[in-house]
C-alpha atoms as a PDB file:
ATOM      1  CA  UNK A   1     104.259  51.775  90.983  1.00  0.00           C
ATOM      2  CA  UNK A   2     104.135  48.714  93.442  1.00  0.00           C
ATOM      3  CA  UNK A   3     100.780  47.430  94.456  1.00  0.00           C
ATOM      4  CA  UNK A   4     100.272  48.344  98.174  1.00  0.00           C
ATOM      5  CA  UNK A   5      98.670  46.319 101.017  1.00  0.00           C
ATOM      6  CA  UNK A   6      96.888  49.634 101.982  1.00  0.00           C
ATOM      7  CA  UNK A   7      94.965  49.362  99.080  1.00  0.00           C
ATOM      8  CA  UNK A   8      92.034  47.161  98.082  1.00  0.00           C
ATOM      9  CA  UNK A   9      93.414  44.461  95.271  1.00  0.00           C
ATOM     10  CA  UNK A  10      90.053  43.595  93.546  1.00  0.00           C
ATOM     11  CA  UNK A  11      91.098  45.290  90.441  1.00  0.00           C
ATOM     12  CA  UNK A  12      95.037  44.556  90.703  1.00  0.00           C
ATOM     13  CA  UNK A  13      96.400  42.872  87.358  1.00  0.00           C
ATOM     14  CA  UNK A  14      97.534  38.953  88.139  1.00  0.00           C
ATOM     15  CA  UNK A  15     100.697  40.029  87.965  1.00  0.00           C
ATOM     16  CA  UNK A  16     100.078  42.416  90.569  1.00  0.00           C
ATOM     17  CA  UNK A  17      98.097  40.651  93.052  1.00  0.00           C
ATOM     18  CA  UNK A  18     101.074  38.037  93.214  1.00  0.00           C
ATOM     19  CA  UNK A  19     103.420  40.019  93.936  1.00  0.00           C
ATOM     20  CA  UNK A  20     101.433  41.240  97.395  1.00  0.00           C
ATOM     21  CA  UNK A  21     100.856  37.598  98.278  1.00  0.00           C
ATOM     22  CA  UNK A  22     104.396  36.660  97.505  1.00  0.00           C
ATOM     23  CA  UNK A  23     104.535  39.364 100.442  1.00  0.00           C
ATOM     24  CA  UNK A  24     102.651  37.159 103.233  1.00  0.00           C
ATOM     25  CA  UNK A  25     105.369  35.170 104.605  1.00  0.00           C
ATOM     26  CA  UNK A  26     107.399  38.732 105.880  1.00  0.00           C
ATOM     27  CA  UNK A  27     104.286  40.208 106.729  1.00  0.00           C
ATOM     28  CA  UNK A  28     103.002  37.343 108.747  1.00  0.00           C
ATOM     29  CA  UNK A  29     106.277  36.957 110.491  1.00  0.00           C
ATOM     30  CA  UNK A  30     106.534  40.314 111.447  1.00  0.00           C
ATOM     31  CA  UNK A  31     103.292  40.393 113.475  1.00  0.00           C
ATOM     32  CA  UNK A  32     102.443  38.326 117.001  1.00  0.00           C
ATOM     33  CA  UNK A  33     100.395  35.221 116.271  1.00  0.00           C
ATOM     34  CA  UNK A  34      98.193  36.222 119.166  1.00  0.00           C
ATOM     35  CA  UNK A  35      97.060  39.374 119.521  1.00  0.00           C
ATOM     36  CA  UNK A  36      94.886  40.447 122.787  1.00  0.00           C
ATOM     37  CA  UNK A  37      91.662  42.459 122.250  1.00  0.00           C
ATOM     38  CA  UNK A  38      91.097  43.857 125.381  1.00  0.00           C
ATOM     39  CA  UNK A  39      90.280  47.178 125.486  1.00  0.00           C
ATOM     40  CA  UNK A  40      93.793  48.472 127.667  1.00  0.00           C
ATOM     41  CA  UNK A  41      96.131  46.114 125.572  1.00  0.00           C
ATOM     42  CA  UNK A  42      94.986  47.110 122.144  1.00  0.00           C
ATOM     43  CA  UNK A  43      95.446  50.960 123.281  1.00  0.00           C
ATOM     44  CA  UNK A  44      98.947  50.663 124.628  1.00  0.00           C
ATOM     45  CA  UNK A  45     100.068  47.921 121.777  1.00  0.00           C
ATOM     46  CA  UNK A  46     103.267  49.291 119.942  1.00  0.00           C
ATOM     47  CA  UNK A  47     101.876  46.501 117.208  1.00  0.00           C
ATOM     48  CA  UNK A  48      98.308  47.103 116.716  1.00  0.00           C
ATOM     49  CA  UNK A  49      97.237  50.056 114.164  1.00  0.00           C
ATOM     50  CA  UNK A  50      94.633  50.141 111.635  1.00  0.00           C
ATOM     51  CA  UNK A  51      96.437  50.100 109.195  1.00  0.00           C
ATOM     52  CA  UNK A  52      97.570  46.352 110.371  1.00  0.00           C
ATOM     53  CA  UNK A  53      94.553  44.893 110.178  1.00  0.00           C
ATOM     54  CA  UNK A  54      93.933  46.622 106.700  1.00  0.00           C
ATOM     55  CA  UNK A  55      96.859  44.841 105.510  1.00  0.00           C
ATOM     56  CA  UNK A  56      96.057  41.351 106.757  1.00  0.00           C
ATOM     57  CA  UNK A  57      92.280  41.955 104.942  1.00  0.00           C
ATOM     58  CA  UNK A  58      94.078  42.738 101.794  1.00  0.00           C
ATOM     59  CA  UNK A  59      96.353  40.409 102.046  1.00  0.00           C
ATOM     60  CA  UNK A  60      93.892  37.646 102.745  1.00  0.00           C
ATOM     61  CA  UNK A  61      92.091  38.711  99.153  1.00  0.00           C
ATOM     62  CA  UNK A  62      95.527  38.888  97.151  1.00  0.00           C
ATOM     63  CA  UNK A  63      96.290  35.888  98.586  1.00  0.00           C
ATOM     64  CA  UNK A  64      92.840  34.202  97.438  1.00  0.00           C
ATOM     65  CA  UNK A  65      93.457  35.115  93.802  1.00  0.00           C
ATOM     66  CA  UNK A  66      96.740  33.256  94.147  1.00  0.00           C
ATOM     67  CA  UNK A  67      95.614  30.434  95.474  1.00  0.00           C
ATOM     68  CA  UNK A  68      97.777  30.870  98.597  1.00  0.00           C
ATOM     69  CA  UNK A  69      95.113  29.137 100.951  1.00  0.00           C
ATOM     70  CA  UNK A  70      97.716  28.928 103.690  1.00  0.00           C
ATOM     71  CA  UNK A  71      98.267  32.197 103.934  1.00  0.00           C
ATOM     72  CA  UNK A  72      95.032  33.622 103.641  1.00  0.00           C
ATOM     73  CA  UNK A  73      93.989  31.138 106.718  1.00  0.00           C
ATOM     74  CA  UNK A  74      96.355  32.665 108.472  1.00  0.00           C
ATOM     75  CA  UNK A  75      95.523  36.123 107.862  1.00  0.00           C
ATOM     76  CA  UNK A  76      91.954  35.237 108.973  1.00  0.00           C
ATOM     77  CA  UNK A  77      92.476  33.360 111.877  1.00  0.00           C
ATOM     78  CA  UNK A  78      94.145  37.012 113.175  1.00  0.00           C
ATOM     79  CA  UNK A  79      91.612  39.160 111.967  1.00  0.00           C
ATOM     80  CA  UNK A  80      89.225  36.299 113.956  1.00  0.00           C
ATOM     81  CA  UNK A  81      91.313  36.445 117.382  1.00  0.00           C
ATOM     82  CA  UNK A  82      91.059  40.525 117.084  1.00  0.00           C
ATOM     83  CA  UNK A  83      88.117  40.975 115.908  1.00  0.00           C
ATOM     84  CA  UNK A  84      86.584  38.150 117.069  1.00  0.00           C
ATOM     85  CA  UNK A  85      83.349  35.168 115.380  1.00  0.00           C
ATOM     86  CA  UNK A  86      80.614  37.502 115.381  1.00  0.00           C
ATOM     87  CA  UNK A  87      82.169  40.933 113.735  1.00  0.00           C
ATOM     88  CA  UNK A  88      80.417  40.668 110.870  1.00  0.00           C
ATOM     89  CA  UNK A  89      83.207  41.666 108.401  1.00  0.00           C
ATOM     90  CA  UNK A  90      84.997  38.610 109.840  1.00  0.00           C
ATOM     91  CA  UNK A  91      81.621  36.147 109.364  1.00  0.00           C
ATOM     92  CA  UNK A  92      81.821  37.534 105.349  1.00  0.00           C
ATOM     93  CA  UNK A  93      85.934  36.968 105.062  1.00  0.00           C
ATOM     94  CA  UNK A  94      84.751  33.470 106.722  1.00  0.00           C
ATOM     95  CA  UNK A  95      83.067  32.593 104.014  1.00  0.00           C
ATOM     96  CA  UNK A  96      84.747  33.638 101.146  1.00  0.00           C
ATOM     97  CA  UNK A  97      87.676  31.720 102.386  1.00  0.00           C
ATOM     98  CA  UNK A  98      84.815  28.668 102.700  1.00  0.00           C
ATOM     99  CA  UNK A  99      84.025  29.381  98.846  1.00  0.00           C
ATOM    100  CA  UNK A 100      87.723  29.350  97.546  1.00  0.00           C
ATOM    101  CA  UNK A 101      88.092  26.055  99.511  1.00  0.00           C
ATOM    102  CA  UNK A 102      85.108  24.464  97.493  1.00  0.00           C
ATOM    103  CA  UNK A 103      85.623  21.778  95.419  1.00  0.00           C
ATOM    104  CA  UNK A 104      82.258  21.711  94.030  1.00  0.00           C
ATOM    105  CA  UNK A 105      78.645  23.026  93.501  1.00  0.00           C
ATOM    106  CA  UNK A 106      77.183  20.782  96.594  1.00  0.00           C
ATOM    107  CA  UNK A 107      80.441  22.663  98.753  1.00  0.00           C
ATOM    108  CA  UNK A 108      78.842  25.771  97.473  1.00  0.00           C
ATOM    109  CA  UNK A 109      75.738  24.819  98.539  1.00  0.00           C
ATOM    110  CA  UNK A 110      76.561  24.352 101.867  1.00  0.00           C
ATOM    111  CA  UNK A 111      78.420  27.877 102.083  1.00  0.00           C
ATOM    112  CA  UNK A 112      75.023  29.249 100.548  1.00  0.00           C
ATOM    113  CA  UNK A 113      72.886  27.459 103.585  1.00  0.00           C
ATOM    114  CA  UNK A 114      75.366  29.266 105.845  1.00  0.00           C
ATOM    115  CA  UNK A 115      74.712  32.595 104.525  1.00  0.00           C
ATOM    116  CA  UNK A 116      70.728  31.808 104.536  1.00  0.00           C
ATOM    117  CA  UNK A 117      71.044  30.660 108.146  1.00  0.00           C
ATOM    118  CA  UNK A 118      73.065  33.865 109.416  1.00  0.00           C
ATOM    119  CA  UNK A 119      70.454  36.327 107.840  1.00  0.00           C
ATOM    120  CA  UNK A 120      67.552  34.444 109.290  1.00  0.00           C
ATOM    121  CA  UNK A 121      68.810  35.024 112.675  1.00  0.00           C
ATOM    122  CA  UNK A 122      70.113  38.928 111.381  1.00  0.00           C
ATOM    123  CA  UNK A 123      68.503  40.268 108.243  1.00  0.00           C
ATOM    124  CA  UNK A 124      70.605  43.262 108.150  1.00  0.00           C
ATOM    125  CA  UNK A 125      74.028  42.017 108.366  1.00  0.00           C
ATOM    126  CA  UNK A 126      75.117  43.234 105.309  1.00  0.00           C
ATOM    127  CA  UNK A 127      78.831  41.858 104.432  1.00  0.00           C
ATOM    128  CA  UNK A 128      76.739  38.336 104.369  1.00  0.00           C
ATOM    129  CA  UNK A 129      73.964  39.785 102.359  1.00  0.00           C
ATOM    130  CA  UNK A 130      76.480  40.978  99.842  1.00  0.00           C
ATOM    131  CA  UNK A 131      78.638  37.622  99.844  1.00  0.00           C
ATOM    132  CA  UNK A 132      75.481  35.745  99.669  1.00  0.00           C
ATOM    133  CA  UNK A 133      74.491  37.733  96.179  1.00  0.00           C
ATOM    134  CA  UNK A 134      78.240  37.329  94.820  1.00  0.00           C
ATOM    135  CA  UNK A 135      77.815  33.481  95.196  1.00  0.00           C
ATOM    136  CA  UNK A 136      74.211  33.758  93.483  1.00  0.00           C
ATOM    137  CA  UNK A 137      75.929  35.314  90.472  1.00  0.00           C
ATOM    138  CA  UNK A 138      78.923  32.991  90.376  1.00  0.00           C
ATOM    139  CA  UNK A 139      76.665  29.921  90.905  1.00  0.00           C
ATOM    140  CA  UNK A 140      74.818  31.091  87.613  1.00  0.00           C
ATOM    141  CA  UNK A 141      71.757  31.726  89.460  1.00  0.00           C
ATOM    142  CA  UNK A 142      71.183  35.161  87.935  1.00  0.00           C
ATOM    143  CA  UNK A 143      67.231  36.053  88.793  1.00  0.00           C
ATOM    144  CA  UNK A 144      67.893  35.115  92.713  1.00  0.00           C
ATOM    145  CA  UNK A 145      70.603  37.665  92.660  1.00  0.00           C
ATOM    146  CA  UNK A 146      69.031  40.267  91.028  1.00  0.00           C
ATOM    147  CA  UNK A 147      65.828  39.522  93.293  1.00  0.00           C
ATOM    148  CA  UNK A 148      68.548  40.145  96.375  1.00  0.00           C
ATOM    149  CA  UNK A 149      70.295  42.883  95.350  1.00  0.00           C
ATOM    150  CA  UNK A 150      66.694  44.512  95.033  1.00  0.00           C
ATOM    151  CA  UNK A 151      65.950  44.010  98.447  1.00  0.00           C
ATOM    152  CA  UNK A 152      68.919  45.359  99.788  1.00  0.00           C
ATOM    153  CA  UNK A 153      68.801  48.583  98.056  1.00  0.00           C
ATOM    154  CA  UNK A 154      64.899  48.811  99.563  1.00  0.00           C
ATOM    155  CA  UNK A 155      66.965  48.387 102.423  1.00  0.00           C
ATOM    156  CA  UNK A 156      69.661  50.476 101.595  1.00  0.00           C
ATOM    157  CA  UNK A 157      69.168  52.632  98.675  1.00  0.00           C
ATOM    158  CA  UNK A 158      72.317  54.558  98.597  1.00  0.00           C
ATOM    159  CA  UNK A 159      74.635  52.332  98.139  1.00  0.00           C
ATOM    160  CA  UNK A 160      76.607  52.696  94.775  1.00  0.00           C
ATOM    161  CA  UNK A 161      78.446  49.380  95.025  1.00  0.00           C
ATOM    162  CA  UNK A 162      75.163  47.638  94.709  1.00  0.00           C
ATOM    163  CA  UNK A 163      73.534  49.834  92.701  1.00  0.00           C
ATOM    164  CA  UNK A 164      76.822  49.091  89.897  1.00  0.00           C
ATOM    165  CA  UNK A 165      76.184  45.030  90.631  1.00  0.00           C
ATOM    166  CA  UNK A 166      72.748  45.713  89.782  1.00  0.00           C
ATOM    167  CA  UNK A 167      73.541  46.936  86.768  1.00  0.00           C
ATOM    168  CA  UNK A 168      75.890  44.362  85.756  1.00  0.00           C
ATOM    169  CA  UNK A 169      73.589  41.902  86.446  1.00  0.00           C
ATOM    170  CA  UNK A 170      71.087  43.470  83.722  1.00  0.00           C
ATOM    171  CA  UNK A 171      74.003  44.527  81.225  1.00  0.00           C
ATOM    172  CA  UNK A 172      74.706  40.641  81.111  1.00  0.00           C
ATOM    173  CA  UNK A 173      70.980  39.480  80.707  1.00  0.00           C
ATOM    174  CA  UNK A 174      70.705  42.475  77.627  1.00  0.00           C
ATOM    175  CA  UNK A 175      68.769  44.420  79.569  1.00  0.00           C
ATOM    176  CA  UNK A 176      69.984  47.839  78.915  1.00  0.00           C
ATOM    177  CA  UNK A 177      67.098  50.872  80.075  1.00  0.00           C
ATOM    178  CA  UNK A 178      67.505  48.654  83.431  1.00  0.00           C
ATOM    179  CA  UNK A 179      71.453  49.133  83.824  1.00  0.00           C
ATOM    180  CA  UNK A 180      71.012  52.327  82.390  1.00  0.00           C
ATOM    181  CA  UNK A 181      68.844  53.217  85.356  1.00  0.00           C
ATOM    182  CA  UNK A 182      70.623  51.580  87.766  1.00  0.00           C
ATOM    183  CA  UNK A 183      74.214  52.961  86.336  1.00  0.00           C
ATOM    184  CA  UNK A 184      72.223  56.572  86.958  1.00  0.00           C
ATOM    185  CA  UNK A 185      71.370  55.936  90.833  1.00  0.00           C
ATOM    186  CA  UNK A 186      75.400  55.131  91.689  1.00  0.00           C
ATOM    187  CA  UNK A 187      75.580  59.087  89.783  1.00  0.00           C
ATOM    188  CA  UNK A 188      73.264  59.787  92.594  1.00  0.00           C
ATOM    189  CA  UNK A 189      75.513  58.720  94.569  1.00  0.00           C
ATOM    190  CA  UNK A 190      78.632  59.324  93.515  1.00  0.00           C
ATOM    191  CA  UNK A 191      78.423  62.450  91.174  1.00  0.00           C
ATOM    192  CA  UNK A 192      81.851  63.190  90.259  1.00  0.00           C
ATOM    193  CA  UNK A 193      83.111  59.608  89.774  1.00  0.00           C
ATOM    194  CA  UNK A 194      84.371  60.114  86.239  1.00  0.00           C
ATOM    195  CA  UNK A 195      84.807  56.176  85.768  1.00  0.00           C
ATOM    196  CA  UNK A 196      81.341  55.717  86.283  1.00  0.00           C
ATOM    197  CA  UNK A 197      80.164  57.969  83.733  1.00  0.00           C
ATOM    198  CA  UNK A 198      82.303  56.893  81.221  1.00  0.00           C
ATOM    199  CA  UNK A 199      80.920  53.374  82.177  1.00  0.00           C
ATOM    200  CA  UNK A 200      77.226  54.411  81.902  1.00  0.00           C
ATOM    201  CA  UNK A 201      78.521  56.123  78.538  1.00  0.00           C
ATOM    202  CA  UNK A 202      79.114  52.671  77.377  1.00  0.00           C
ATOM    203  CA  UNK A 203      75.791  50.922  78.133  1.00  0.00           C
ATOM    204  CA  UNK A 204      74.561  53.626  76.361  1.00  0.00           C
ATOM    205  CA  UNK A 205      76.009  53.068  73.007  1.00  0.00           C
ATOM    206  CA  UNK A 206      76.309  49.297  73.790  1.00  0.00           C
ATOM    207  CA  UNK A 207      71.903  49.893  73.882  1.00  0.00           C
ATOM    208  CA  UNK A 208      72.186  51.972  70.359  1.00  0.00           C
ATOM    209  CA  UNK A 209      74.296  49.757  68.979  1.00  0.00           C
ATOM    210  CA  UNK A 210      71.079  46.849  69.816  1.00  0.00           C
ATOM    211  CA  UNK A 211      68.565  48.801  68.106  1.00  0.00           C
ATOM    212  CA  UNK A 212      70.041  48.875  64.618  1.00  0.00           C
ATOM    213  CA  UNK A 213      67.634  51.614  63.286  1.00  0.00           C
ATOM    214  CA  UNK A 214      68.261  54.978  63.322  1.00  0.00           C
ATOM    215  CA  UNK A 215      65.355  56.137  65.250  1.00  0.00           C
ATOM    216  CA  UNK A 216      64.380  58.505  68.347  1.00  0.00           C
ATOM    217  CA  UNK A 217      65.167  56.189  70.908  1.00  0.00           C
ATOM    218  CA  UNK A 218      68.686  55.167  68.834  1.00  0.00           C
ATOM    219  CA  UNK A 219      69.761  58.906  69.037  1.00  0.00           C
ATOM    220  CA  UNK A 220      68.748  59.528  72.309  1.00  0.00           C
ATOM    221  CA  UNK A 221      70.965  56.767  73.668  1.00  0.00           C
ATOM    222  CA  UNK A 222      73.772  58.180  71.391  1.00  0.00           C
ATOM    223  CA  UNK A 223      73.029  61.596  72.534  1.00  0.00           C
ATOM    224  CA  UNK A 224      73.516  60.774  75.930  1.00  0.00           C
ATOM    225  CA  UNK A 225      76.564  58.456  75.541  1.00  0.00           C
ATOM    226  CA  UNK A 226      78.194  61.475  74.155  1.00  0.00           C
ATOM    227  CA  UNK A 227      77.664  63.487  77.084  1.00  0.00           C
ATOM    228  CA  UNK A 228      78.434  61.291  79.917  1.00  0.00           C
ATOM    229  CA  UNK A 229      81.825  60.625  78.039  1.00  0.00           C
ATOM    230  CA  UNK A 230      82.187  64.010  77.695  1.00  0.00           C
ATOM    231  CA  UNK A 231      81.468  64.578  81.308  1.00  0.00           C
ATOM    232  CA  UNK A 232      84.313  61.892  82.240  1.00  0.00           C
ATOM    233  CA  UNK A 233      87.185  63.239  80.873  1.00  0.00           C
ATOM    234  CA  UNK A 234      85.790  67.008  82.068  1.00  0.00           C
ATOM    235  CA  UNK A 235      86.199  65.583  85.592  1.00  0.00           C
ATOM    236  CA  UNK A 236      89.841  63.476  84.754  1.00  0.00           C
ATOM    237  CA  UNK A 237      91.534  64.920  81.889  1.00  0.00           C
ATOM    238  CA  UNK A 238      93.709  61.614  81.065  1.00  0.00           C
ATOM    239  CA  UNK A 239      90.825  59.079  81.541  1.00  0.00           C
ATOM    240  CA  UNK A 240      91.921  57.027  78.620  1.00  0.00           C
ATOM    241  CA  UNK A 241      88.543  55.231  78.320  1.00  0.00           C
ATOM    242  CA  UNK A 242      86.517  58.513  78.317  1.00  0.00           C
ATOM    243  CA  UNK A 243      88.054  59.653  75.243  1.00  0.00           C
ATOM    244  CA  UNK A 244      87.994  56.102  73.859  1.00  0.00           C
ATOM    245  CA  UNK A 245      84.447  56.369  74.277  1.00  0.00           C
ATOM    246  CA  UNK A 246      84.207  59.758  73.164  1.00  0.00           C
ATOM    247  CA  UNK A 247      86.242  58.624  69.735  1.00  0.00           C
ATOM    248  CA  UNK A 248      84.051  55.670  69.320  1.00  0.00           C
ATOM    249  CA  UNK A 249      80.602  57.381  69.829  1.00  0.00           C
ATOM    250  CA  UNK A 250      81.347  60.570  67.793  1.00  0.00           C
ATOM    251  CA  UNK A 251      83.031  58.625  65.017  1.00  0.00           C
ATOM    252  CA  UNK A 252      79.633  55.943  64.403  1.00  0.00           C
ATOM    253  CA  UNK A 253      77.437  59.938  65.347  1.00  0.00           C
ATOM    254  CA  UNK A 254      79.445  61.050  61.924  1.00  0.00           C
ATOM    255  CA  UNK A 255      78.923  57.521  59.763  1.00  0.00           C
ATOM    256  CA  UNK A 256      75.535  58.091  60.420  1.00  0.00           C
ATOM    257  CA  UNK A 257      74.996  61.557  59.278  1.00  0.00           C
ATOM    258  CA  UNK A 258      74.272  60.632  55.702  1.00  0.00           C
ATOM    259  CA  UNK A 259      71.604  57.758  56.729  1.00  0.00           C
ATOM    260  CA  UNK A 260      67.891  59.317  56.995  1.00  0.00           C
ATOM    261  CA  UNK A 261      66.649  59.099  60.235  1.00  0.00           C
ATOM    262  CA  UNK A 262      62.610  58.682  60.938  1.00  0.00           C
ATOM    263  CA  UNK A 263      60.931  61.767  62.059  1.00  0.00           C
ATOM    264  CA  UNK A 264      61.990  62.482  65.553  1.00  0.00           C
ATOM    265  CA  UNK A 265      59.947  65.121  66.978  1.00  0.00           C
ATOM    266  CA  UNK A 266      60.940  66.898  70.200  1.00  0.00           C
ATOM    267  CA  UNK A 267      59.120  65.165  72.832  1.00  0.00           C
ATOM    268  CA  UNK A 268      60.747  61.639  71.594  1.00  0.00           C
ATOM    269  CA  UNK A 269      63.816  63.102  72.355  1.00  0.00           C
ATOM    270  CA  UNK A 270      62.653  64.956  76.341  1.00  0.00           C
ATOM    271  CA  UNK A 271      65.477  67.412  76.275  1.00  0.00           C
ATOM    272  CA  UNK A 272      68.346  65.716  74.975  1.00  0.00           C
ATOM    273  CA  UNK A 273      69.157  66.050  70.731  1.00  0.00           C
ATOM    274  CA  UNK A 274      72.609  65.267  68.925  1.00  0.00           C
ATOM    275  CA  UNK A 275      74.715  68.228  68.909  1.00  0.00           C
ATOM    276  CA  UNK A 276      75.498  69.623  65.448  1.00  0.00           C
ATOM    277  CA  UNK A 277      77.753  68.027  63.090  1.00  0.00           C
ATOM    278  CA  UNK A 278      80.989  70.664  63.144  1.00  0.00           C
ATOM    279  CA  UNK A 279      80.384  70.092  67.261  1.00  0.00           C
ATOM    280  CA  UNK A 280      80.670  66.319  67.084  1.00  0.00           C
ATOM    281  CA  UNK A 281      83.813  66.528  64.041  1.00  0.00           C
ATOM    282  CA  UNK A 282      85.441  68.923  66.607  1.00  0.00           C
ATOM    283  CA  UNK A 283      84.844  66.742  69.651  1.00  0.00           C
ATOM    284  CA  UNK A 284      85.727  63.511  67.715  1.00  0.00           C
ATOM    285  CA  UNK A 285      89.094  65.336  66.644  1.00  0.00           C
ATOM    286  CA  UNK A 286      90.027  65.951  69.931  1.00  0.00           C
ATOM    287  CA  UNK A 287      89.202  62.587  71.232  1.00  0.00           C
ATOM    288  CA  UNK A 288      91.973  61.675  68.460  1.00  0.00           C
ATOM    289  CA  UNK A 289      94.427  63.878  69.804  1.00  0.00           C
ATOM    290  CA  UNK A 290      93.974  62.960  73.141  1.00  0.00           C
ATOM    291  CA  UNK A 291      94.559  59.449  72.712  1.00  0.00           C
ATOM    292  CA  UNK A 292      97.353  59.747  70.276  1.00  0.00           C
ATOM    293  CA  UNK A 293      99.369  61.768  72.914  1.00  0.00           C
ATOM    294  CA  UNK A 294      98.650  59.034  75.764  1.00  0.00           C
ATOM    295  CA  UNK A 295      99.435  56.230  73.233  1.00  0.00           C
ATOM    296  CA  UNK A 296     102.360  58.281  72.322  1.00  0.00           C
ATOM    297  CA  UNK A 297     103.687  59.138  75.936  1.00  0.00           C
ATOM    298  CA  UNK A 298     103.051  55.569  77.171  1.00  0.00           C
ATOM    299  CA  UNK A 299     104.846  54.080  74.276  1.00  0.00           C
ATOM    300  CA  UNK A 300     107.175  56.376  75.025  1.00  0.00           C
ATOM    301  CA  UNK A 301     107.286  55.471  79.032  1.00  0.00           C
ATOM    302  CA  UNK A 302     107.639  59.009  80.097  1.00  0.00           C
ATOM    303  CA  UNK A 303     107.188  60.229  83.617  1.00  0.00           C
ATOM    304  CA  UNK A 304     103.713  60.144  85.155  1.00  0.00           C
ATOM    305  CA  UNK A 305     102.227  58.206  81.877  1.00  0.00           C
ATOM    306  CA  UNK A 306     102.974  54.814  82.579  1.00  0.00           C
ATOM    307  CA  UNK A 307      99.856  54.050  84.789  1.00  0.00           C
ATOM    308  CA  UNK A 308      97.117  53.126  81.836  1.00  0.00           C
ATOM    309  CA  UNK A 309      96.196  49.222  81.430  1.00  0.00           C
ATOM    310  CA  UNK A 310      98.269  47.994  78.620  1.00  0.00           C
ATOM    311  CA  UNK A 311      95.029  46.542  76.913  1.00  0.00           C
ATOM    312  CA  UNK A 312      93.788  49.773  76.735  1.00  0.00           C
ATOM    313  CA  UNK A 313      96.491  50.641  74.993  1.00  0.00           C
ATOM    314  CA  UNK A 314      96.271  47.879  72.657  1.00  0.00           C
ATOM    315  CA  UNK A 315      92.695  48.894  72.216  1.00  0.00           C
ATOM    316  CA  UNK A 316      93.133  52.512  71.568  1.00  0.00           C
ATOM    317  CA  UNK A 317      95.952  51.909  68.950  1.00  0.00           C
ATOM    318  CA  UNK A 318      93.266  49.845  66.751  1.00  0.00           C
ATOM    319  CA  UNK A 319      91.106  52.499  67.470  1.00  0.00           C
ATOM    320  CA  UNK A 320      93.435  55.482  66.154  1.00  0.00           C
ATOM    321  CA  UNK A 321      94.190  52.971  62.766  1.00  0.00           C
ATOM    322  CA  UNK A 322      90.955  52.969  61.807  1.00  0.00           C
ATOM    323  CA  UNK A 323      91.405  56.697  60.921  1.00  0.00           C
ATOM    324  CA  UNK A 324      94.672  55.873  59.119  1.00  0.00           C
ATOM    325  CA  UNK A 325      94.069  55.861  55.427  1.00  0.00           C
ATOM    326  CA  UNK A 326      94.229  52.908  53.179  1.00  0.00           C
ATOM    327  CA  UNK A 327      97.268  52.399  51.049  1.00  0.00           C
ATOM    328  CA  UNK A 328      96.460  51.766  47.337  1.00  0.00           C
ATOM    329  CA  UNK A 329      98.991  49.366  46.001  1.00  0.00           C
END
């Protein structure tokens, strides 16, 4: 399926973010340089829609991965004349343009000021709060970002986007209960986003995996790995990386079921215990199946299967050979 401009491109393949900025010079062409933003004109304009401006935002990002500055210039200097200096959507768009033009940390610096300067005149603009923590992290300057993200979420504690930087930020500094916690308010949030469990599924059994003892706090973490996995692919039946994670976590659940765990009493554990062994061997089996068909259908390019990341792919084929058994020669 072609990428649309409709949609946000943050998590378009390369591939597919140049093909929508190849689309800028048709798409700039077919709009008015100069658009009026009076209240009567923008009503009665044929041109104007929603969906216009939509476009030009996306366009302006694909076209920033590209490194189509041009374009991306021009796409802002519409959204500027519609919308116009102070919207502050436009201030944040302002600024990443200003960071993709850097050339170096002291340009950087400068954009950082910026940010500092707009939220000491309006603490609550919130586009510039969030740019401002995105160039913490890129500058390296981890702690300061973490610190910032914080205080927006005192600020704004519902917000899932920030709530799934936050835990980023810890998953990259090791710091697993932390992401784990902060993975758990976007399920707040967002309940039913199956991605999301399947993510916090992973930091779950990324933390066992850091342990390396088979103890209460190891199981718990594998415990609940296996059920937020579980609970992705209950809400999207053809999540590929639920039952990845489902094969993975059930599979090392198994090679650990001859090792002798320490005494785990009931309380280590709150309410949440491995299920039995013929549970996990059935769940594990039809993680295998699962994946085989997508592999299969994908390889296969059928109708309606040709959507998963190719990677993934890659990555649950090794997966499904590890079950293959050995040839004696």
């Amino acid at each position: 399926m072609a990428p649309s401009l409709l949609h946000p491109p943050s998590h378009l393949s390369p591939s597919a973010a140049l093909q929508l900025s190849q689309k800028a010079p048709a798409v700039l062409a077919s709009s008015p340089a100069t658009i009026s933003n009076t209240p009567i004109t923008s009503l009665f304009s044929a041109k104007e829609s929603s969906d216009l401006w939509l476009r030009y935002e996306n366009l302006l990002l694909s076209c920033l991965r590209t490194g189509d500055e041009q374009s991306a210039n021009q796409c802002l200097e519409r959204l500027v004349l519609r919308f116009g200096e102070s919207n502050e959507k436009v201030m944040a768009l302002k600024g990443l343009v200003k960071e993709a033009d850097a050339s170096h940390n002291g340009d950087l610096e400068k954009v950082l000021k910026e940010y500092e300067d707009i939220l000491a005149d309006n603490p609550t603009n919130i586009p510039i709060t969030k740019r401002r923590i995105a160039l913490l992290r890129s500058m390296g300057r981890i702690p300061e970002a973490v610190t910032a993200l914080i205080q927006l979420l005192d600020f704004l504690p519902t917000d899932p986007e920030a709530w799934s930087e936050l835990a980023d930020l810890y998953l990259s500094q090791g710091m697993y209960p932390q992401a784990v916690y902060a993975l758990e308010e976007v399920l707040v949030a967002a309940p039913n986003a199956w991605n999301m469990h399947a993510r916090l599924g992973e930091v779950q059994y990324m933390a066992a995996s850091s342990i390396g003892a088979v103890d209460a706090t190891y199981q718990k973490y594998l415990a609940e790995s296996l059920k937020r996995f579980a609970r992705s692919i209950e809400l999207c039946d053809d999540y590929l990386r639920g039952y990845y994670g489902l094969k993975l976590v059930t599979s090392k659940i198994l090679t650990d079921s001859g090792k002798s765990p320490k005494e785990v009493k009931p309380t280590d554990l709150d309410d949440f215990v491995l299920p039995t062994q013929g549970i996990v061997e059935k769940l594990n089996e039809a993680a295998t199946e699962k994946l085989s068909e997508i592999v299969r259908r994908y390889t296969a390019q059928e109708a309606h299967w040709k959507g998963y990341d190719k990677e993934e792919i890659a990555a649950a084929k090794e997966l499904l050979a590890q079950d293959a058994p050995q040839t004696t020669r």
